[in-house]
Protein backbone atom coordinates (compact mmCIF):
# COMPACT_ATOMS: atom_id res chain seq x y z
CA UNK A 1 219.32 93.89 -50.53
CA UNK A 2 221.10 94.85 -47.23
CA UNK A 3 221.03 98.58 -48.38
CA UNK A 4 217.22 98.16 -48.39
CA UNK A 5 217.12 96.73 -45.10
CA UNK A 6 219.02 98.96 -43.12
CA UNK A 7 217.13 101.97 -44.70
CA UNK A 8 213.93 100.67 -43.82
CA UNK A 9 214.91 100.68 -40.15
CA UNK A 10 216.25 104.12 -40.59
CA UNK A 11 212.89 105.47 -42.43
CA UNK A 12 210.73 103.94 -39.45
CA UNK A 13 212.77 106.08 -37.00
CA UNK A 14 213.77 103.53 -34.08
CA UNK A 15 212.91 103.56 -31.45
CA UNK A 16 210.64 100.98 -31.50
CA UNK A 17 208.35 100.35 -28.39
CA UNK A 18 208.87 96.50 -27.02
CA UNK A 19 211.19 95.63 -29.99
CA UNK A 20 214.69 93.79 -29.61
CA UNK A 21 215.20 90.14 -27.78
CA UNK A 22 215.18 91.81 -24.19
CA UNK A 23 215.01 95.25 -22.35
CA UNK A 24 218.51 96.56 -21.48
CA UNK A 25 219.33 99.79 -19.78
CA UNK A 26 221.36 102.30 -22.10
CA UNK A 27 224.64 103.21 -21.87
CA UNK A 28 225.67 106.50 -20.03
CA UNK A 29 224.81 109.16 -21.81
CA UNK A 30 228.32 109.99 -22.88
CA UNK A 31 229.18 106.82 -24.56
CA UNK A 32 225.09 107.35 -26.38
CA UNK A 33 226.20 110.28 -27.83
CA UNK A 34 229.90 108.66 -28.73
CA UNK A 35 228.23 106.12 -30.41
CA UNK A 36 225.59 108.32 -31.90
CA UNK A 37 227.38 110.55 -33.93
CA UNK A 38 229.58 108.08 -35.63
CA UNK A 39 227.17 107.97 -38.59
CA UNK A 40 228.27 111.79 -39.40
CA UNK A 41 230.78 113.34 -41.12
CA UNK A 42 233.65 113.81 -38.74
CA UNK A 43 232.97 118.15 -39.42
CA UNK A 44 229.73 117.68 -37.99
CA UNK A 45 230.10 115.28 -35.03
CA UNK A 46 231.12 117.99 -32.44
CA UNK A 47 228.62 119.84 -32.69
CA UNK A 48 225.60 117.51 -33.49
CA UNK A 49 222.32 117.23 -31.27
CA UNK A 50 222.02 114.26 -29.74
CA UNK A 51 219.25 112.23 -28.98
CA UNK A 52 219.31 108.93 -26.51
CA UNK A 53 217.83 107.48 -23.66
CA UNK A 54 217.20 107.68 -20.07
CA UNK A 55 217.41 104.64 -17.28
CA UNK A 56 213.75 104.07 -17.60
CA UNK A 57 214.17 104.17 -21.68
CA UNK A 58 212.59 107.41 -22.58
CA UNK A 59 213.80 109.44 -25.79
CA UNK A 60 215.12 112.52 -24.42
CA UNK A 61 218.14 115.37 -25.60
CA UNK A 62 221.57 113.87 -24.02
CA UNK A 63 223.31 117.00 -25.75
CA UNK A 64 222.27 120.24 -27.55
CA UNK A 65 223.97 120.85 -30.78
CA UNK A 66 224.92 124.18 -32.51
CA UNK A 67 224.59 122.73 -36.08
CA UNK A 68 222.10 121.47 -38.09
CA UNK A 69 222.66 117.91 -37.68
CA UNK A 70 220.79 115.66 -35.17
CA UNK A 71 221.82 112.13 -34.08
CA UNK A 72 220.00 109.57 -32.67
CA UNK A 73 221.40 106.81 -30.44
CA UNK A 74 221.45 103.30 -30.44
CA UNK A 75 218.30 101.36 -29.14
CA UNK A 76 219.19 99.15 -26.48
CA UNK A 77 216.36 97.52 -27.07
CA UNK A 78 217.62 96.33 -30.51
CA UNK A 79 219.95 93.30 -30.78
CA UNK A 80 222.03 95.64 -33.83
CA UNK A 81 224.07 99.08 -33.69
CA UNK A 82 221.84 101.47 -35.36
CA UNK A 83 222.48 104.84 -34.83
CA UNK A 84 221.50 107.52 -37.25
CA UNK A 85 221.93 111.19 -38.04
CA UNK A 86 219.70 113.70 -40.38
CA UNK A 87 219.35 117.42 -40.97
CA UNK A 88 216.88 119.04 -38.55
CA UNK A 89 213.95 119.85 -41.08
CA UNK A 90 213.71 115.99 -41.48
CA UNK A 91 212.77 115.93 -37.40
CA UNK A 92 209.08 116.57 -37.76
CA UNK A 93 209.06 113.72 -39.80
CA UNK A 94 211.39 111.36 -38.14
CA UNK A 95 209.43 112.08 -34.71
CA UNK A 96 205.97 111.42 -36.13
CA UNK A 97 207.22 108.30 -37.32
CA UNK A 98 208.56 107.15 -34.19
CA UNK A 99 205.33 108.59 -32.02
CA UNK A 100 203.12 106.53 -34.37
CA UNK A 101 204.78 103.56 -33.97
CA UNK A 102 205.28 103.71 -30.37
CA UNK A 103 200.97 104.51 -30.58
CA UNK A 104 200.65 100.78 -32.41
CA UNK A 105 199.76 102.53 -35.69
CA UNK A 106 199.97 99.84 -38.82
CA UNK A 107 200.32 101.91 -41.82
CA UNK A 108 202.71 104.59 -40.56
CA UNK A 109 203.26 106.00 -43.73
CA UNK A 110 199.90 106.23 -45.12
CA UNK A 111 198.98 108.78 -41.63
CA UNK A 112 202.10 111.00 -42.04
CA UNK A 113 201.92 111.17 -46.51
CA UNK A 114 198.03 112.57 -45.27
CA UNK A 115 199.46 114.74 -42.53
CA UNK A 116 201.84 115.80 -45.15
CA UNK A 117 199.45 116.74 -47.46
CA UNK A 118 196.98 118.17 -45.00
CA UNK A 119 199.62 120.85 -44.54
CA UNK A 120 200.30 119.38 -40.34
CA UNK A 121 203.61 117.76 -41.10
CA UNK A 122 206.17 119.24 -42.54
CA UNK A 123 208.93 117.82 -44.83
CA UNK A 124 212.02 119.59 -46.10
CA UNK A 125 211.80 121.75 -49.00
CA UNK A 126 215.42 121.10 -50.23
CA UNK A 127 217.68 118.16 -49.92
CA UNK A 128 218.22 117.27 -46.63
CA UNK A 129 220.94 114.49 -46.16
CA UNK A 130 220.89 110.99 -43.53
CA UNK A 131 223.65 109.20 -42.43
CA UNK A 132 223.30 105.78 -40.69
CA UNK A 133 225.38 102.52 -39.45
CA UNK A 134 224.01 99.39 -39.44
CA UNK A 135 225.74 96.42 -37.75
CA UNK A 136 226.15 94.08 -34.94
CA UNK A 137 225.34 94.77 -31.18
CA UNK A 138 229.19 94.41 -30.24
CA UNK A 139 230.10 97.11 -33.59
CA UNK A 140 230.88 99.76 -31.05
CA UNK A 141 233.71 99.99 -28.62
CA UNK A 142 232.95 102.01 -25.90
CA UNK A 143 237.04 102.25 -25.29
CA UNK A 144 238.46 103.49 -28.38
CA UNK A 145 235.24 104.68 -30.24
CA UNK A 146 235.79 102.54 -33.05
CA UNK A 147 233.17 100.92 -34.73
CA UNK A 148 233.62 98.03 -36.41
CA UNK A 149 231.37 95.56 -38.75
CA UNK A 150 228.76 98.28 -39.31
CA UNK A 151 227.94 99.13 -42.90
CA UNK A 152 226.85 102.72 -43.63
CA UNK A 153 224.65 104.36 -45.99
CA UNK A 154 223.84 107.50 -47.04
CA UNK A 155 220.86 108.70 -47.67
CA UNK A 156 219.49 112.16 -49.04
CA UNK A 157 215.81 113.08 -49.00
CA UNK A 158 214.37 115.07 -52.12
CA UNK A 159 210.75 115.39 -51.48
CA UNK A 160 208.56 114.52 -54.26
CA UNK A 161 211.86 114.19 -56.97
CA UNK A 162 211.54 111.79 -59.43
CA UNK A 163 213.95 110.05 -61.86
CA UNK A 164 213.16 112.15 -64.39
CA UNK A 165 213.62 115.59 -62.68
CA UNK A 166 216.98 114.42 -60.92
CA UNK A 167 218.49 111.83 -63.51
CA UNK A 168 218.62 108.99 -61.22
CA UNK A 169 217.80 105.89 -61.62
CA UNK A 170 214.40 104.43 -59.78
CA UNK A 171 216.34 101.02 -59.09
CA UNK A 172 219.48 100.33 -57.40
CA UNK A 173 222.10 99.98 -59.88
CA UNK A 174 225.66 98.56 -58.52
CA UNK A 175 226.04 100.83 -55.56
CA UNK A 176 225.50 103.64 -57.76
CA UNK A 177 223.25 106.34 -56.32
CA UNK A 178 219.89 105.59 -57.16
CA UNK A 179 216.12 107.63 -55.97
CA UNK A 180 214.04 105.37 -53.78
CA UNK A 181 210.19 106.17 -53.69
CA UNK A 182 210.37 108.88 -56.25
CA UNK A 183 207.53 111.38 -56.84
CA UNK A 184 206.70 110.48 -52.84
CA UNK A 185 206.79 112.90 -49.76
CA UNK A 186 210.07 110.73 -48.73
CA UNK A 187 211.40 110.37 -51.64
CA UNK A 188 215.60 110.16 -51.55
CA UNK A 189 218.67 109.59 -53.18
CA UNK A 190 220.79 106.00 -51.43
CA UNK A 191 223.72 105.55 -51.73
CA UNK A 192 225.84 102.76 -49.89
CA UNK A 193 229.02 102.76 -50.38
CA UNK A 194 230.72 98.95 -51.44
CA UNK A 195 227.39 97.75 -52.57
């Protein structure tokens, strides 16, 4: 169940307002954005956006990217290494995640799947892939850029697929690829790789 785990934490779009054991300032913004795009294919790291924090722990851009691929840094707020990286057209989504959370909102997902369907929040209307670590605080050395002891999975969103219309399975299988939430807003292919 650690795939399920570390995708829920990427689905609710750290960061999270207040969580972790203690506030800690972030890293300079170059080793955020280091550590952020380790998630990605190494094609795409380059030339990723970058999102990470500020000394007073605001989300903000730490670099602009010219592809389509935006990574999000580490909280270091959280006592794991979490970064994560998605297409742009999953960014509405992602945001109003992390906005409603940071607001105290319970059921996140029940507001955005009515936003959704109200026609105010947008989801991608093609596969749009995710890439995330998930390990301990210490996974990433700020030195070398290694990361170590973080497990990765891969995620790709297919709005509203089911098992039927893509010829996945609905339940994980032996680290096969399987479709999580199918027929939902959210719904998408996992895959993690040694599971």
């Amino acid at each position: 169940m650690r795939f399920l785990f570390a995708f829920l934490v990427v689905v609710f779009a750290l960061p999270l307002i207040g969580c972790g054991t203690q506030a800690q300032s972030p890293p300079s913004a170059d080793e955020q954005v280091a550590a952020a795009v380790t998630p990605a294919p190494e094609a795409l790291q380059d030339s990723a956006t970058v999102l990470g924090y500020t000394d007073d722990m605001e989300l903000t851009t730490l670099r602009e990217g010219s592809n389509a691929l935006i990574c999000l840094a580490d909280d270091p707020r959280d006592d794991r290494f979490h970064p994560a990286c998605y297409h742009e057209s999953l960014e509405p989504f992602m945001k109003r995640g992390r906005e409603l959370r940071a607001q105290g909102v319970a059921n996140v997902d029940s507001v955005r799947r009515a936003e959704i369907e109200a026609g105010t929040l947008s989801m991608p209307d093609r596969p749009a892939a995710l890439y995330s670590l998930s390990g301990p605080a210490d996974a990433f050395n700020p030195e070398t850029g290694d990361v170590s002891g973080a497990e990765p999975l891969y995620v790709v969103y297919a709005p509203f697929e089911t098992g039927a219309t893509t010829g996945l399975p609905t339940r994980p299988e032996g680290g096969k690829p399987w479709l999580m939430e199918a027929g939902q807003p959210w719904a998408h292919i996992m895959y993690q790789p040694g599971q």
